[in-house]
Protein backbone atom coordinates (compact mmCIF):
# COMPACT_ATOMS: atom_id res chain seq x y z
CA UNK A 1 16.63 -11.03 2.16
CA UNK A 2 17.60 -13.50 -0.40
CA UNK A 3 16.86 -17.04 -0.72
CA UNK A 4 19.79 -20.05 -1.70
CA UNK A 5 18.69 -18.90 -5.32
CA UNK A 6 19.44 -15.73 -5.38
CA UNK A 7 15.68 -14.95 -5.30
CA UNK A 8 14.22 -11.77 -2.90
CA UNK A 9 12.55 -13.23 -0.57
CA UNK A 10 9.47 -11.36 -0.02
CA UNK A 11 8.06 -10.94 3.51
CA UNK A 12 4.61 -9.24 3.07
CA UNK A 13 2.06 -10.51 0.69
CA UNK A 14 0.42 -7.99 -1.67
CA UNK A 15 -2.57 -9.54 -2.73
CA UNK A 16 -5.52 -7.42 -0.79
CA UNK A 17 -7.15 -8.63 1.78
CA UNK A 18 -8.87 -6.95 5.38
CA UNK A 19 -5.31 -6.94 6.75
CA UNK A 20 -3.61 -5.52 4.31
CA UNK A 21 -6.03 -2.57 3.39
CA UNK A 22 -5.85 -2.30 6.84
CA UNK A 23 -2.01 -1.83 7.52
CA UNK A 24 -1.63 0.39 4.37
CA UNK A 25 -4.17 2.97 6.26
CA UNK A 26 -1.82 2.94 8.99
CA UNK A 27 1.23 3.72 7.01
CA UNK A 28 -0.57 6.56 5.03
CA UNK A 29 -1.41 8.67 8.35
CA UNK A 30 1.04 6.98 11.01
CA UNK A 31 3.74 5.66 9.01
CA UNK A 32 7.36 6.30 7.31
CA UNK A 33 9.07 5.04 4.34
CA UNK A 34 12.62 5.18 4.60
CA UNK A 35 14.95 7.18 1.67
CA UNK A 36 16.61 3.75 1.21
CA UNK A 37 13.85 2.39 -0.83
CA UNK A 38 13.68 -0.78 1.35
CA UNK A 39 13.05 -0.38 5.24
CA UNK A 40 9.25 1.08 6.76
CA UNK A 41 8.86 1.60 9.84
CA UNK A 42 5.47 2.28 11.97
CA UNK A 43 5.43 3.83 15.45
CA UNK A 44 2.51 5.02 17.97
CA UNK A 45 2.01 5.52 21.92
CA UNK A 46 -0.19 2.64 21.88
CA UNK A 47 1.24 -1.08 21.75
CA UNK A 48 -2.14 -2.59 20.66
CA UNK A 49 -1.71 -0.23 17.80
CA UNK A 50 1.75 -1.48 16.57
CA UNK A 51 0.30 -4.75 17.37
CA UNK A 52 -2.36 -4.81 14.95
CA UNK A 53 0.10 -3.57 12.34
CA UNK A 54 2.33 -6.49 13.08
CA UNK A 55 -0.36 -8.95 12.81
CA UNK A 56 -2.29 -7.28 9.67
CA UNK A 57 1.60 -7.99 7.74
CA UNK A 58 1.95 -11.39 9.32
CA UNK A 59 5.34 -9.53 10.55
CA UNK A 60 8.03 -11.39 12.91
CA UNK A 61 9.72 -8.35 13.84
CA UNK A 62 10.28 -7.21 17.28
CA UNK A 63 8.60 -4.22 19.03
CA UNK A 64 10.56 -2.31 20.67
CA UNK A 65 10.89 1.09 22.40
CA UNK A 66 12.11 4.44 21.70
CA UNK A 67 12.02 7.99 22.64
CA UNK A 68 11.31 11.29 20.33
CA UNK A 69 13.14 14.01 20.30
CA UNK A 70 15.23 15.86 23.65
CA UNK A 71 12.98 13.20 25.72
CA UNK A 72 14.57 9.89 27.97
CA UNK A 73 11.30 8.21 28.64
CA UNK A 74 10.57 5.40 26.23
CA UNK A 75 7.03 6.02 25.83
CA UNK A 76 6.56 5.67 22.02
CA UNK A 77 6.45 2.09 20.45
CA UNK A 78 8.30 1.10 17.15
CA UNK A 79 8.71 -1.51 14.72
CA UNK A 80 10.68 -1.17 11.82
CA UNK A 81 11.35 -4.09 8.56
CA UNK A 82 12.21 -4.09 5.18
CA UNK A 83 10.95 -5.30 2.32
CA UNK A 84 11.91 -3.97 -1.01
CA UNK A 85 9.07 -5.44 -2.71
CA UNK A 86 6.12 -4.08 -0.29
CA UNK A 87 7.90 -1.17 -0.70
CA UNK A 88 7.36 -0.87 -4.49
CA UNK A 89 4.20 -1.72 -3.72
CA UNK A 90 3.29 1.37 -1.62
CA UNK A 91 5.04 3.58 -4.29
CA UNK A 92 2.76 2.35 -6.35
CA UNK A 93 -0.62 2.63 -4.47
CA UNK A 94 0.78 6.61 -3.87
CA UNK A 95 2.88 6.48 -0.88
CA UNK A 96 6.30 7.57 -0.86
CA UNK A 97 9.51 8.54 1.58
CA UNK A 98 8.16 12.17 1.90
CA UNK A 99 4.14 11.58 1.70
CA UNK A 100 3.62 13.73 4.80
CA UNK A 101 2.90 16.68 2.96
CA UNK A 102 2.97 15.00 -0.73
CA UNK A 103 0.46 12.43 -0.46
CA UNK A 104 -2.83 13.15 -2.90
CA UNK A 105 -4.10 10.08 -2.97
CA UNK A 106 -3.98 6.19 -2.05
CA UNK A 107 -4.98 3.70 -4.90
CA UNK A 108 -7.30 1.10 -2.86
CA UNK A 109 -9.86 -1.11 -4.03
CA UNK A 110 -13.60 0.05 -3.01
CA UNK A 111 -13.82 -3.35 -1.59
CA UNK A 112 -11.47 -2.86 1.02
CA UNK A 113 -11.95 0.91 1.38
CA UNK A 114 -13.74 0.51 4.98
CA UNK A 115 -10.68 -1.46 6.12
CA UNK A 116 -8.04 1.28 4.94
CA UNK A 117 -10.35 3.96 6.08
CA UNK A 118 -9.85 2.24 9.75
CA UNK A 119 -6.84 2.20 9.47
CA UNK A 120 -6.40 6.05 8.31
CA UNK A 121 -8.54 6.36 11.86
CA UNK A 122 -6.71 4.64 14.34
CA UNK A 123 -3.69 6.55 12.88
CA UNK A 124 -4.66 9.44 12.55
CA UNK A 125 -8.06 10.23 13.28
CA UNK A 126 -10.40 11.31 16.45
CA UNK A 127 -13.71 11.64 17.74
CA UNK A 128 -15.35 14.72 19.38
CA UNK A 129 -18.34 14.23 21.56
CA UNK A 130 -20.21 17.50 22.97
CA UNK A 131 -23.42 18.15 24.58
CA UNK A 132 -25.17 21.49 24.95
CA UNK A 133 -26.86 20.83 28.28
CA UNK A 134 -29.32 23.05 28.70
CA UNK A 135 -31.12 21.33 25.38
CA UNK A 136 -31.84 17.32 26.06
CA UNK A 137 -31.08 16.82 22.52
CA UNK A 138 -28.14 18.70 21.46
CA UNK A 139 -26.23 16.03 22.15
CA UNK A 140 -23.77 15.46 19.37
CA UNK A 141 -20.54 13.94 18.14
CA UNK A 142 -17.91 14.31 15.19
CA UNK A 143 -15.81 11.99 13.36
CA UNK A 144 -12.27 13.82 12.24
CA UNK A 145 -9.40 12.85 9.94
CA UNK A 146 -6.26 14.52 10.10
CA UNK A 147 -3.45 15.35 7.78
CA UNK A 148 -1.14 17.75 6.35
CA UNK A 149 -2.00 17.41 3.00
CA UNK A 150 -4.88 19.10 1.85
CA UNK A 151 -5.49 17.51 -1.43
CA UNK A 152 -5.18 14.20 0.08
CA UNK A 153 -8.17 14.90 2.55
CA UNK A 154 -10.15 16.53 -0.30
CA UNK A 155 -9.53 12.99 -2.45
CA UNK A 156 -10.47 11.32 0.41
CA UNK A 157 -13.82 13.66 0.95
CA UNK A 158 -14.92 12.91 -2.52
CA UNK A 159 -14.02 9.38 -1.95
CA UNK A 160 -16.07 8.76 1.22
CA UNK A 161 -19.37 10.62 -0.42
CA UNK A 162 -19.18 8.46 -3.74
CA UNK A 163 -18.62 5.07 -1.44
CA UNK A 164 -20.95 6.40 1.79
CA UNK A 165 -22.91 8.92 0.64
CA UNK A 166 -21.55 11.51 3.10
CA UNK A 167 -20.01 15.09 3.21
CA UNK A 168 -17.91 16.01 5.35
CA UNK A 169 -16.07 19.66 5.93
CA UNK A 170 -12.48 20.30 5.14
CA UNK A 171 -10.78 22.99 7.23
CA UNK A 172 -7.74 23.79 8.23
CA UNK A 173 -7.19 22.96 11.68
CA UNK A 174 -5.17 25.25 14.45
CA UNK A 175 -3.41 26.71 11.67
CA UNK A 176 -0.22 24.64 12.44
CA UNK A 177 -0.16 23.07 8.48
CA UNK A 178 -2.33 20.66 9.82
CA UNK A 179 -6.28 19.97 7.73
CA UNK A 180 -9.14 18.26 9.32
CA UNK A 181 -11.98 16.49 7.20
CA UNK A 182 -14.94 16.11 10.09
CA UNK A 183 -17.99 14.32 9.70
CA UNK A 184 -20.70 15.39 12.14
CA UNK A 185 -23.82 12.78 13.56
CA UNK A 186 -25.28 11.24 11.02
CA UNK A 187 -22.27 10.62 9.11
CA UNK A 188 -20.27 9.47 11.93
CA UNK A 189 -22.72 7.00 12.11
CA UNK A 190 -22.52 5.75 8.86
CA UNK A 191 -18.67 5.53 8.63
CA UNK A 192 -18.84 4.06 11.86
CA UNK A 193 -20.98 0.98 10.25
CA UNK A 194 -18.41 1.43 7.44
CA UNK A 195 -16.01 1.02 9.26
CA UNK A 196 -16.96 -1.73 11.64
CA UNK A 197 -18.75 -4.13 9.21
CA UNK A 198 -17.83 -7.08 11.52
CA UNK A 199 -16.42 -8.08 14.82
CA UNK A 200 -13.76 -9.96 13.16
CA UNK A 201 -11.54 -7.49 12.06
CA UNK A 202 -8.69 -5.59 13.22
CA UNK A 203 -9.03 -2.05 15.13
CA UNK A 204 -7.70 0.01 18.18
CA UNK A 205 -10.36 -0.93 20.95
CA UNK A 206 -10.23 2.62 22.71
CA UNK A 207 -11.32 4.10 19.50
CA UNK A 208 -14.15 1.48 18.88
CA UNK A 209 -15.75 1.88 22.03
CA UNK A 210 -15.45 5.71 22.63
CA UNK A 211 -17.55 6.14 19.36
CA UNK A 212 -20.31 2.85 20.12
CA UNK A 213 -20.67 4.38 23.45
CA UNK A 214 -21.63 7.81 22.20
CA UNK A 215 -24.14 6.21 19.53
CA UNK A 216 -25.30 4.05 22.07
CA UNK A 217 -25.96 7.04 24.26
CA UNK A 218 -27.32 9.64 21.88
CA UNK A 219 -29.93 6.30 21.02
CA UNK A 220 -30.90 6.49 24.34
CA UNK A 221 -31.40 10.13 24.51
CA UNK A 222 -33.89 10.36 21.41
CA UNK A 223 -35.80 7.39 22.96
CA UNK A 224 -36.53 9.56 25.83
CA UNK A 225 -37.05 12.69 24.05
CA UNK A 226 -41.21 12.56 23.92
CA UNK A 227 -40.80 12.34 27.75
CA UNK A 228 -37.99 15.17 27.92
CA UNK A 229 -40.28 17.84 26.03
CA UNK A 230 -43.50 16.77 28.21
CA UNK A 231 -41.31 17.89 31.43
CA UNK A 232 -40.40 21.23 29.56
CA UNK A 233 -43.32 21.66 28.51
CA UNK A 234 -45.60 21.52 32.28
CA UNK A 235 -42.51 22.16 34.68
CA UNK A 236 -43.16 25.22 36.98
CA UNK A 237 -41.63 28.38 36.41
CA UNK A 238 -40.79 30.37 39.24
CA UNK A 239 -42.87 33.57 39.32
């Protein structure tokens, strides 16, 4: 869009902030970048999702609907907008119109690396919770990014330790072209906190909650431990 000037009129703002660092996590795992060189679009199953993508680019776009592939239901939600300038932008920062497969690595600032890391989450990331029951304490949980670039998720392991001070294991997962970087308890935890420095920020509330809950619980569980192991210890045995 140009202005009376002939200027471009530019509709997202570039200088970083929360929302931004944000919104460029969701592109990188749950976003495209048209061949044009001008339009992006971002879709997901979940509304609040596109929502907070809308917001975090201060975007007056509509939402609308669509369906993928041979299917009629409109299940999927979409919003699409271009901005030749952003889209520089992302070219720049390492994201480009085939970065499915291509993308090594996306140039943001440590200080809003928790806020992009988020974003790479609600995108494209999920949380494992199992339990072991026959042991009070093997309750456990896992933190896992996906993507189809490997070198992006081993850039993205080195970042995290250097920033967090975790580890992580990269494998490939199902064999379907598809890697997985999981973090395990502890380190869940602390990306978690990374992740969620304050209330005040944007995030996909299912997500949020599935992994507090889980802390929350596994807290719990260690409280009780000293009394878990006393029952173990003197409960009957059946002769």
């Amino acid at each position: 869009m140009q202005t009376r000037g002939g200027q471009l009129k530019h509709k997202v703002k570039t200088g970083w902030s929360c929302n931004l660092a944000y919104a460029i996590g969701l592109i990188a795992s749950d976003g495209s970048l048209h061949s044009d060189g001008r339009h992006i679009n971002f879709c997901s199953k979940e509304e609040e999702m596109v929502n907070n993508f809308k917001q975090a680019l201060s975007l007056n776009n509509k939402i609308g609907r669509y369906a993928r592939g041979g299917e009629t239901e409109k299940k999927y939600f979409r919003i699409d907008f271009g901005d030749k300038n952003f889209y520089k932008f992302l070219n720049s920062l390492g994201l480009t119109s085939a970065k499915s497969k291509t993308i090594k690595q996306v140039l943001v600032p440590n200080e809003y690396f928790a806020d992009f890391l988020r974003g790479l989450f609600d995108g494209n990331g999920s949380f494992h919770i199992f339990w072991d029951k026959r042991w009070p304490n093997s309750f456990g949980y896992k933190i896992f990014f996906y993507s189809a670039s490997k070198d992006f998720l081993a850039w993205l392991q080195k970042r995290l330790t250097t920033l967090y001070g975790v580890k992580g294991l990269l494998r490939n997962h199902g064999g379907a072209g598809v890697y997985g970087l999981q973090y395990v308890k502890g380190d869940s935890v602390s990306l978690f906190k990374a992740m969620y420095y304050k209330d005040e920020v944007l995030y996909l509330k299912r997500k949020h909650d599935k992994i507090k809950n889980a802390i929350d619980f596994g807290s719990r569980i260690k409280l009780r431990l000293p009394e878990l192991r006393s029952f173990r210890l003197t409960k009957v045995v059946p002769g």
